[in-house]
Protein backbone atom coordinates (compact mmCIF):
# COMPACT_ATOMS: atom_id res chain seq x y z
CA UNK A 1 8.77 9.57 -8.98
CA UNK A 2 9.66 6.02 -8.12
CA UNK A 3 6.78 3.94 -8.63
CA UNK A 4 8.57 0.18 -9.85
CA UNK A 5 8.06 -2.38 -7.75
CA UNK A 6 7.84 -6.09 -7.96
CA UNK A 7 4.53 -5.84 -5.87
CA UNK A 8 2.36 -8.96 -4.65
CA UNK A 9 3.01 -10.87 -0.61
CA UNK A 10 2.19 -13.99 -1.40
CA UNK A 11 4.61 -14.65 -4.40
CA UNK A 12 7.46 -12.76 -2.22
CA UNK A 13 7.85 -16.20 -0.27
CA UNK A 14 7.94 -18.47 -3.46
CA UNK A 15 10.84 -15.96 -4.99
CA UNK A 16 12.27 -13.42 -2.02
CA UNK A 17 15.64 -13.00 -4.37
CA UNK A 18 13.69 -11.73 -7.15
CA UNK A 19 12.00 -9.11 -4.53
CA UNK A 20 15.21 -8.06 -3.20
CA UNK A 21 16.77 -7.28 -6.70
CA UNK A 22 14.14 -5.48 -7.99
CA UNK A 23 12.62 -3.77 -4.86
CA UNK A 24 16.24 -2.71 -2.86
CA UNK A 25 18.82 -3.31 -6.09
CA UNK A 26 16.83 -1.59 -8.28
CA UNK A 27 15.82 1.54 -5.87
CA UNK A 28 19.60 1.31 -5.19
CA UNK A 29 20.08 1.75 -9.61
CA UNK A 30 17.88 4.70 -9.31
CA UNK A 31 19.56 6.54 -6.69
CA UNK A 32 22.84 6.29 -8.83
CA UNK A 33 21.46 6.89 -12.12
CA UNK A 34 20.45 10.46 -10.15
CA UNK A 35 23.13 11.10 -8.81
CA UNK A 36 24.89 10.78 -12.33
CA UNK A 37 22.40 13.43 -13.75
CA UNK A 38 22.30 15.63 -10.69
CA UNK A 39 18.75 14.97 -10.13
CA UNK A 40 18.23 15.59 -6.30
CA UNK A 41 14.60 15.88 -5.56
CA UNK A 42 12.85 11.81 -5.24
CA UNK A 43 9.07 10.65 -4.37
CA UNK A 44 9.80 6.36 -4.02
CA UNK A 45 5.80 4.88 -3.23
CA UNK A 46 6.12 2.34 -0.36
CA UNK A 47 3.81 0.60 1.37
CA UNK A 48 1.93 0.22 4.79
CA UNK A 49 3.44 -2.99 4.66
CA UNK A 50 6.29 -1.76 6.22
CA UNK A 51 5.10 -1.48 9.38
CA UNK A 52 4.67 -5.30 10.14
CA UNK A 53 1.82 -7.14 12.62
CA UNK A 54 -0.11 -4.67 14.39
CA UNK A 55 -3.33 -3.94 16.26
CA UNK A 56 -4.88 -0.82 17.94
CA UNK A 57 -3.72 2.74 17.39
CA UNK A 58 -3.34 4.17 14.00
CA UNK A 59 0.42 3.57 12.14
CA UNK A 60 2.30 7.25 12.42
CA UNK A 61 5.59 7.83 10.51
CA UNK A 62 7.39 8.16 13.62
CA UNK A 63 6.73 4.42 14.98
CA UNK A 64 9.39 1.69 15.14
CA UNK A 65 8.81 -0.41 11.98
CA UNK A 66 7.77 -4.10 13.09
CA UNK A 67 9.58 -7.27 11.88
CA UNK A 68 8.37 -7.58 8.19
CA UNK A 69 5.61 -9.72 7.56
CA UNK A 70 6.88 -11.24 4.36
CA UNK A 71 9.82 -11.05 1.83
CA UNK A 72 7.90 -8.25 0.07
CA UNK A 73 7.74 -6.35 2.90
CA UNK A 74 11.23 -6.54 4.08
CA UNK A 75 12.29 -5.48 0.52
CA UNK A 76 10.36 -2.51 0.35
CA UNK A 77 11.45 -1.62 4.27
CA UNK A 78 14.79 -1.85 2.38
CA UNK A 79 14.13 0.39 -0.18
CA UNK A 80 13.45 2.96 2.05
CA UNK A 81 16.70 2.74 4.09
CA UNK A 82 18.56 3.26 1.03
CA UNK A 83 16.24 6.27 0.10
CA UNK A 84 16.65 7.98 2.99
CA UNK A 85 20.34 7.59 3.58
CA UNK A 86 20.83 8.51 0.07
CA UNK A 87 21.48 12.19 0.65
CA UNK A 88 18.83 13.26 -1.93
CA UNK A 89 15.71 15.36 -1.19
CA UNK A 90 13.74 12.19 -0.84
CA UNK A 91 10.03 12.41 0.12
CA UNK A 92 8.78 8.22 1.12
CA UNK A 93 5.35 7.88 0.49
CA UNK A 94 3.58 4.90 2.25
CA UNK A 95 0.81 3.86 0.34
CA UNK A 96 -2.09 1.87 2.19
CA UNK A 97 -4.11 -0.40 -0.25
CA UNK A 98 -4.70 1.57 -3.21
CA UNK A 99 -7.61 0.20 -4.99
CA UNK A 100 -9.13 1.64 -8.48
CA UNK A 101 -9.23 1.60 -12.43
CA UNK A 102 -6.27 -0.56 -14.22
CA UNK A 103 -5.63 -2.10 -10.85
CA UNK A 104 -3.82 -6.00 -10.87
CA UNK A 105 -6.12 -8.39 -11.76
CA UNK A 106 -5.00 -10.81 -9.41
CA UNK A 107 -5.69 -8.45 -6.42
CA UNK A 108 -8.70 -8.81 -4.04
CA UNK A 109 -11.07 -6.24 -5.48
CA UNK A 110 -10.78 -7.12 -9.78
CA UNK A 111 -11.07 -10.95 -7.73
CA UNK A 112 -14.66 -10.30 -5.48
CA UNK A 113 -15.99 -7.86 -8.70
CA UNK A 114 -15.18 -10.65 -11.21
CA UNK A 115 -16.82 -13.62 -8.92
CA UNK A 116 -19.68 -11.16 -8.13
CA UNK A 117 -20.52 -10.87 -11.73
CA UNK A 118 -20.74 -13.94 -12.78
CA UNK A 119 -22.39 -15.06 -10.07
CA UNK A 120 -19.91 -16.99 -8.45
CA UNK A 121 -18.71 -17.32 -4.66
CA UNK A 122 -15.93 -14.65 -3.27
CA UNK A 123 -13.08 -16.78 -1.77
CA UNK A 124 -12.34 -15.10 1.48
CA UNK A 125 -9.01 -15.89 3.18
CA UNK A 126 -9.74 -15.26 6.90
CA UNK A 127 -12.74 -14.69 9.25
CA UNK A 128 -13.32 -10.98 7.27
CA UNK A 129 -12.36 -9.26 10.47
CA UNK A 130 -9.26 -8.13 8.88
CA UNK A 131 -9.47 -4.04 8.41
CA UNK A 132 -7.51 -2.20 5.80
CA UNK A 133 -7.23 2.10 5.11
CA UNK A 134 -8.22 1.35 1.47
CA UNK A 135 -7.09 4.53 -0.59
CA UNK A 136 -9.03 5.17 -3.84
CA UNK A 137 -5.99 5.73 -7.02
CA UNK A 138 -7.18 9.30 -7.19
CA UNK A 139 -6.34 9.66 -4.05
CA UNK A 140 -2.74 8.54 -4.05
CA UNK A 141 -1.86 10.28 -6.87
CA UNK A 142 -3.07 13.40 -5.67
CA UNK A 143 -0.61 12.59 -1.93
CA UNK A 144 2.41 11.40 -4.74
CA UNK A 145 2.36 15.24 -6.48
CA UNK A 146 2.09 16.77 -3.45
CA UNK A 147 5.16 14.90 -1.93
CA UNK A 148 6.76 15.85 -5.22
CA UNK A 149 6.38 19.46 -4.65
CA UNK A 150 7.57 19.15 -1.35
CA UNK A 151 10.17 17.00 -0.80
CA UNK A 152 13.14 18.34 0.69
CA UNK A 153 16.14 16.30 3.36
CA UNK A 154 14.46 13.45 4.20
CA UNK A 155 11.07 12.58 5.04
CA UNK A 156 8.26 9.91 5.62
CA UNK A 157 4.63 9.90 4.82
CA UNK A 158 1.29 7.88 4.90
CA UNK A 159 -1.16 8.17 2.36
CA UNK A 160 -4.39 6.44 2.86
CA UNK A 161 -8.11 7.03 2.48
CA UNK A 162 -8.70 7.57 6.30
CA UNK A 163 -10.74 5.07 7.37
CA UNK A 164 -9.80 1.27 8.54
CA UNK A 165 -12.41 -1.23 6.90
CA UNK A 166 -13.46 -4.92 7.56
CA UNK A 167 -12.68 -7.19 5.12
CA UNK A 168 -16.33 -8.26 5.46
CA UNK A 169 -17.71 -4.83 5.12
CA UNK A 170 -15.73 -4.46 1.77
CA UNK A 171 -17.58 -7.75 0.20
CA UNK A 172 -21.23 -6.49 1.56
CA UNK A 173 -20.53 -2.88 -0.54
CA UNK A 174 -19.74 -4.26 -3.40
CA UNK A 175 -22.73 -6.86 -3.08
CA UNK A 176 -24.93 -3.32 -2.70
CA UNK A 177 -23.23 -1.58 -5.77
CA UNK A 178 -23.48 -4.40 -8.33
CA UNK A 179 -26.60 -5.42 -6.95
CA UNK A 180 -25.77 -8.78 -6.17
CA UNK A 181 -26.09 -11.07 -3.15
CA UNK A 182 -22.36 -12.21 -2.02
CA UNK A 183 -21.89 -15.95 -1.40
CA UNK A 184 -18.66 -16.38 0.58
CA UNK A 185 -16.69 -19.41 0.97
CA UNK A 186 -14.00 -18.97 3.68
CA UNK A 187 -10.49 -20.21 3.17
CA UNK A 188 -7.39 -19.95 6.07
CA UNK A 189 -5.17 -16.74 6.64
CA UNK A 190 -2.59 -16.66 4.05
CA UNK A 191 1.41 -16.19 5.05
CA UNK A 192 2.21 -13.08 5.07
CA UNK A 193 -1.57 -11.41 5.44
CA UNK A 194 -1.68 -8.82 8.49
CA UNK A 195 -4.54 -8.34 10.63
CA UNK A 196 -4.67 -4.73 10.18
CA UNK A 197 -3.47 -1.43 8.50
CA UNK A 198 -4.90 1.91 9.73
CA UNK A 199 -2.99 4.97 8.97
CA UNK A 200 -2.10 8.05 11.23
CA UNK A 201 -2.63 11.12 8.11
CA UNK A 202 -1.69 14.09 11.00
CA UNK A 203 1.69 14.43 8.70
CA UNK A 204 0.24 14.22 5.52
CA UNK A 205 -2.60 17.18 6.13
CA UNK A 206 0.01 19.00 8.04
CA UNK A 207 3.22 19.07 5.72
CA UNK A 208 0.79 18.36 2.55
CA UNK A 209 -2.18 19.51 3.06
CA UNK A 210 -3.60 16.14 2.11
CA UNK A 211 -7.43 14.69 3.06
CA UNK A 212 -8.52 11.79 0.99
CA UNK A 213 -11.82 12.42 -0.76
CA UNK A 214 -13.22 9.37 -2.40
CA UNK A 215 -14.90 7.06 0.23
CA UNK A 216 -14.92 3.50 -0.29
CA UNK A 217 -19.08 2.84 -1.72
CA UNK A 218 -17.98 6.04 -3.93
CA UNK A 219 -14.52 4.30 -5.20
């Protein structure tokens, strides 16, 4: 199971080398180093980032992947190429905005929780109209085994928690868990920030048998 990434958008534009070495050169050292072994069976997590500026129907495995967003994008659309042409039994497992325990400090949930608590504003880049299929860590663990136990030739997957969620609807929740009245200051669209990922699961329930189960107020 291929989980190493250098993850993050933003800093993709700042270092895109550093994202292409780790993200395509280093799914490229993996692929060799099992081939040397004779390990044939590979789960590599992506990310709905591949699938670039989009609006409107849900993203399915089968649709044309858009021009990347940002650097970090474009490597892990790389990544995937290589996967797939590899040969191996290689299951790719696009992963849409996992959120959870031991998640990145520096990523927008651990941010609004920490401001929330002590009582300070939530910077919010954007208008909050943005929607994301935020997928609870359970969750995407539980559609990474199953990939594992299935992966044969080559094949694509979404895993997401199943429902597309405003950025503003996200702040409000956690305002209602903590108990706590959110104060937003707004702050322009960063590069690389997409207006919206919603995930097709028809493949994942039918070749996985895979339903998220932990809602967002839940998560």
């Amino acid at each position: 199971v291929h989980l190493a990434a250098l993850a993050g958008v933003r800093a993709s534009f700042t270092d895109p080398a550093a994202y292409a070495d780790v993200n395509e050169r280093g799914t490229g050292c993996v692929l060799a180093a099992m081939k040397a072994v004779g390990v044939s069976r590979l789960v590599i997590a992506s990310s709905s980032s591949v699938y670039g500026v989009r609006r409107g129907e849900a993203f399915a495995e089968t649709d044309p992947l858009g021009p990347a967003a940002s650097p970090y994008a474009a490597s892990k659309q790389g990544a995937e190429r290589l996967a797939l042409a590899s040969g191996l039994d290689v299951a790719v497992v696009r992963l849409f905005t996992v959120y959870g325990p031991r998640q990145r400090p520096g990523m927008a949930f651990p941010k609004f929780i920490a401001a929330l608590r002590a009582g300070r504003p939530v910077d919010l880049y954007g208008d909050g109209r943005s929607v994301r299929d935020y997928t609870f860590v359970a969750d995407a663990v539980d559609g990474l085994v199953r990939a594992l136990d299935r992966a044969r030739g080559a094949q694509v997957v979404n895993v997401a928690g199943g429902r597309a969620i405003p950025l503003f609807e996200v702040i409000r929740t956690l305002g209602e868990v903590l108990g706590v009245a959110p104060v937003v200051v707004h702050h322009p669209d960063q590069p690389g920030d997409v207006p919206e990922t919603r995930a097709n699961l028809t493949v994942a329930w039918e070749w996985l048998g895979y339903a998220p189960r932990v809602g967002l107020r839940e998560g």
